[in-house]
Protein backbone atom coordinates (compact mmCIF):
# COMPACT_ATOMS: atom_id res chain seq x y z
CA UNK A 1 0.76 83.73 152.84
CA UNK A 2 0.60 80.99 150.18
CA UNK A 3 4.35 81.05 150.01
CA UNK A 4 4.71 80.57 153.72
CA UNK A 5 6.28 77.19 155.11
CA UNK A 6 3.11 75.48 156.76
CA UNK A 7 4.68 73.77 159.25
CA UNK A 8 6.11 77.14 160.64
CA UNK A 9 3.06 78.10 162.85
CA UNK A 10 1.66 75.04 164.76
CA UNK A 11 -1.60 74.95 167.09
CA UNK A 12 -1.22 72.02 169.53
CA UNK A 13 -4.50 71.67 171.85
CA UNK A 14 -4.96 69.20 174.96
CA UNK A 15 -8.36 67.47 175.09
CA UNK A 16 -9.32 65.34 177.88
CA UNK A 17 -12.87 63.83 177.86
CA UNK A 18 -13.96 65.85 174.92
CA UNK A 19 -13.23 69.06 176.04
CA UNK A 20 -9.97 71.52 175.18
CA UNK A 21 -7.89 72.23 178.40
CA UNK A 22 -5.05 73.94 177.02
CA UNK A 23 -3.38 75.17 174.09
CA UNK A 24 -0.32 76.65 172.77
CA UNK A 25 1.57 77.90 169.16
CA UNK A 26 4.84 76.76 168.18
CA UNK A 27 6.76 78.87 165.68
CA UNK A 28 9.77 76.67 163.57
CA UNK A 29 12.27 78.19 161.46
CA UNK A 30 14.64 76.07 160.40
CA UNK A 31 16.18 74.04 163.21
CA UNK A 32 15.20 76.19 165.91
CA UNK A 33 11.51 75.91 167.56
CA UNK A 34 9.80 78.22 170.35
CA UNK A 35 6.90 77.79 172.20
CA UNK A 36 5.19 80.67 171.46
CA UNK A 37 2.18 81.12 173.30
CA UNK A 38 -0.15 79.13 175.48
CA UNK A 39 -3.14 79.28 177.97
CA UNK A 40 -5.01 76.68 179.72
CA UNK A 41 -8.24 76.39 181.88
CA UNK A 42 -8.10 75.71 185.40
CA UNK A 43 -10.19 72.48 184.99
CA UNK A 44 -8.28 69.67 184.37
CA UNK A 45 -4.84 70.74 186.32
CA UNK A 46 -4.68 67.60 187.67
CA UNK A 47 -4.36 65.71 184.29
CA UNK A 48 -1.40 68.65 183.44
CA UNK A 49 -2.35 68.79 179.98
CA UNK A 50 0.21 71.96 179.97
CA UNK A 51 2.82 68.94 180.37
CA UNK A 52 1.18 66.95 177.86
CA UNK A 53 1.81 69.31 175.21
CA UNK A 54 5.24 70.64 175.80
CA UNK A 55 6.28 67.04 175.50
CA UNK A 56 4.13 66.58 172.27
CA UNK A 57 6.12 69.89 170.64
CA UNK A 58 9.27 68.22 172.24
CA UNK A 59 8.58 65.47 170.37
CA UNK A 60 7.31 66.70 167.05
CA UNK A 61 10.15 69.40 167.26
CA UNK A 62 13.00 66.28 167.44
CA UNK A 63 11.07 64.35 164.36
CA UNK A 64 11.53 66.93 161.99
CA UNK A 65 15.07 67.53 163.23
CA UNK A 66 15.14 70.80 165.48
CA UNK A 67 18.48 71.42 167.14
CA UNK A 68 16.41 74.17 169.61
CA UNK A 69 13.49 74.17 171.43
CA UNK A 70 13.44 77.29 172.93
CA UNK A 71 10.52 77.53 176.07
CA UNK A 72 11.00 81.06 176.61
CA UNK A 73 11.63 83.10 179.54
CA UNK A 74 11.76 81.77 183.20
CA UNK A 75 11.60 83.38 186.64
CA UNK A 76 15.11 84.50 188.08
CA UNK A 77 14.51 82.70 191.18
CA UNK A 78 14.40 79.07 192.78
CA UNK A 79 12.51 80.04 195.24
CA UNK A 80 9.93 77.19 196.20
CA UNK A 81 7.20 80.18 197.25
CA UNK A 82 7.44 81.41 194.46
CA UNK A 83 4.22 81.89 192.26
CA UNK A 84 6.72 80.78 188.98
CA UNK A 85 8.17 78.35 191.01
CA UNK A 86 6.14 75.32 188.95
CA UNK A 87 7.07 76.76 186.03
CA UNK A 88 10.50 76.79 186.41
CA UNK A 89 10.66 73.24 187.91
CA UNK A 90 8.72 72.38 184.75
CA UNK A 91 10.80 73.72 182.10
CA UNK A 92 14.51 72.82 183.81
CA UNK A 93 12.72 69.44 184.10
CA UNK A 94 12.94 68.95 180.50
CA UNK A 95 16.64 67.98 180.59
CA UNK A 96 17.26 71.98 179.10
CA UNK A 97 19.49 74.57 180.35
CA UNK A 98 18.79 78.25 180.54
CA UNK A 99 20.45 80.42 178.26
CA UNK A 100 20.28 84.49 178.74
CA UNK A 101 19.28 86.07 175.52
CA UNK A 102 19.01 89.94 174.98
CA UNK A 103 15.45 90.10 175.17
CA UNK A 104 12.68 90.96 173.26
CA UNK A 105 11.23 94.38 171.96
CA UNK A 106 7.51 95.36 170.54
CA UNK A 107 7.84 97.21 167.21
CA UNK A 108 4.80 99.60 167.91
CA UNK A 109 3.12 100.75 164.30
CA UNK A 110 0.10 102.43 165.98
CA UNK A 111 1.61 104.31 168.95
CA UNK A 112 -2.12 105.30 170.43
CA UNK A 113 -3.45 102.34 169.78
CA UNK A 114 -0.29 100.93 171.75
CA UNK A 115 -0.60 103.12 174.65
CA UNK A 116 -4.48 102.47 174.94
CA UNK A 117 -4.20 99.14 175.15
CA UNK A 118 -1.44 99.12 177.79
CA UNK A 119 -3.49 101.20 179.88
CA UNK A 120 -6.00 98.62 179.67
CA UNK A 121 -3.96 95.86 180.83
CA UNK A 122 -3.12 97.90 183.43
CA UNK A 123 -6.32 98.55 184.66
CA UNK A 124 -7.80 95.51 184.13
């Protein structure tokens, strides 16, 4: 790991008042960026600090010269009921445009441990 690029994996946290209301990963290689993962609390919505840091990896992302920022999937519908609908909004919001990739696939080395934990998160 001593050899890895530090600026490759970044942890980007929203605080308001003290306390952590969201937080995400972004993954860089090269001059393409992805949010990579992120989860926030339901305290705090109304300050979106969600928003807060998409645009701070937006902005970090164009200062060290990223040609991508890619925010992942999105729902296939513009549906206003929607549950996704916000997120959607959100992300086309940015000034982006969707692109379709091929999609993504789990490389499972422990097939039991795998299956176990799927059955978990479907249970759950």
């Amino acid at each position: 790991m001593e050899a890895e690029d530090p600026e490759r994996l970044t942890l980007y946290l929203a605080r308001y008042e003290g306390r952590v209301l969201a937080a995400t990963t972004l993954v860089r290689v090269g001059g393409h960026a992805w949010y990579s993962y992120g989860a926030s609390s339901h305290e705090g919505r109304d300050v979106r600090p969600s928003n807060a840091i998409q645009w701070a990896m937006i902005r970090d992302c164009l200062a060290a010269g990223c040609e991508v920022y890619d925010m992942r999937g999105i729902s296939d519908t513009l549906d206003p009921t929607d549950h996704l609908f916000g997120l959607i909004q959100f992300k086309l919001g940015t000034g982006g445009h969707a692109l379709e990739y091929l999609g993504e696939w789990d490389l499972r080395l422990r097939p039991m441990l795998s299956k176990a934990f799927d059955a978990y998160l479907a249970h759950r």
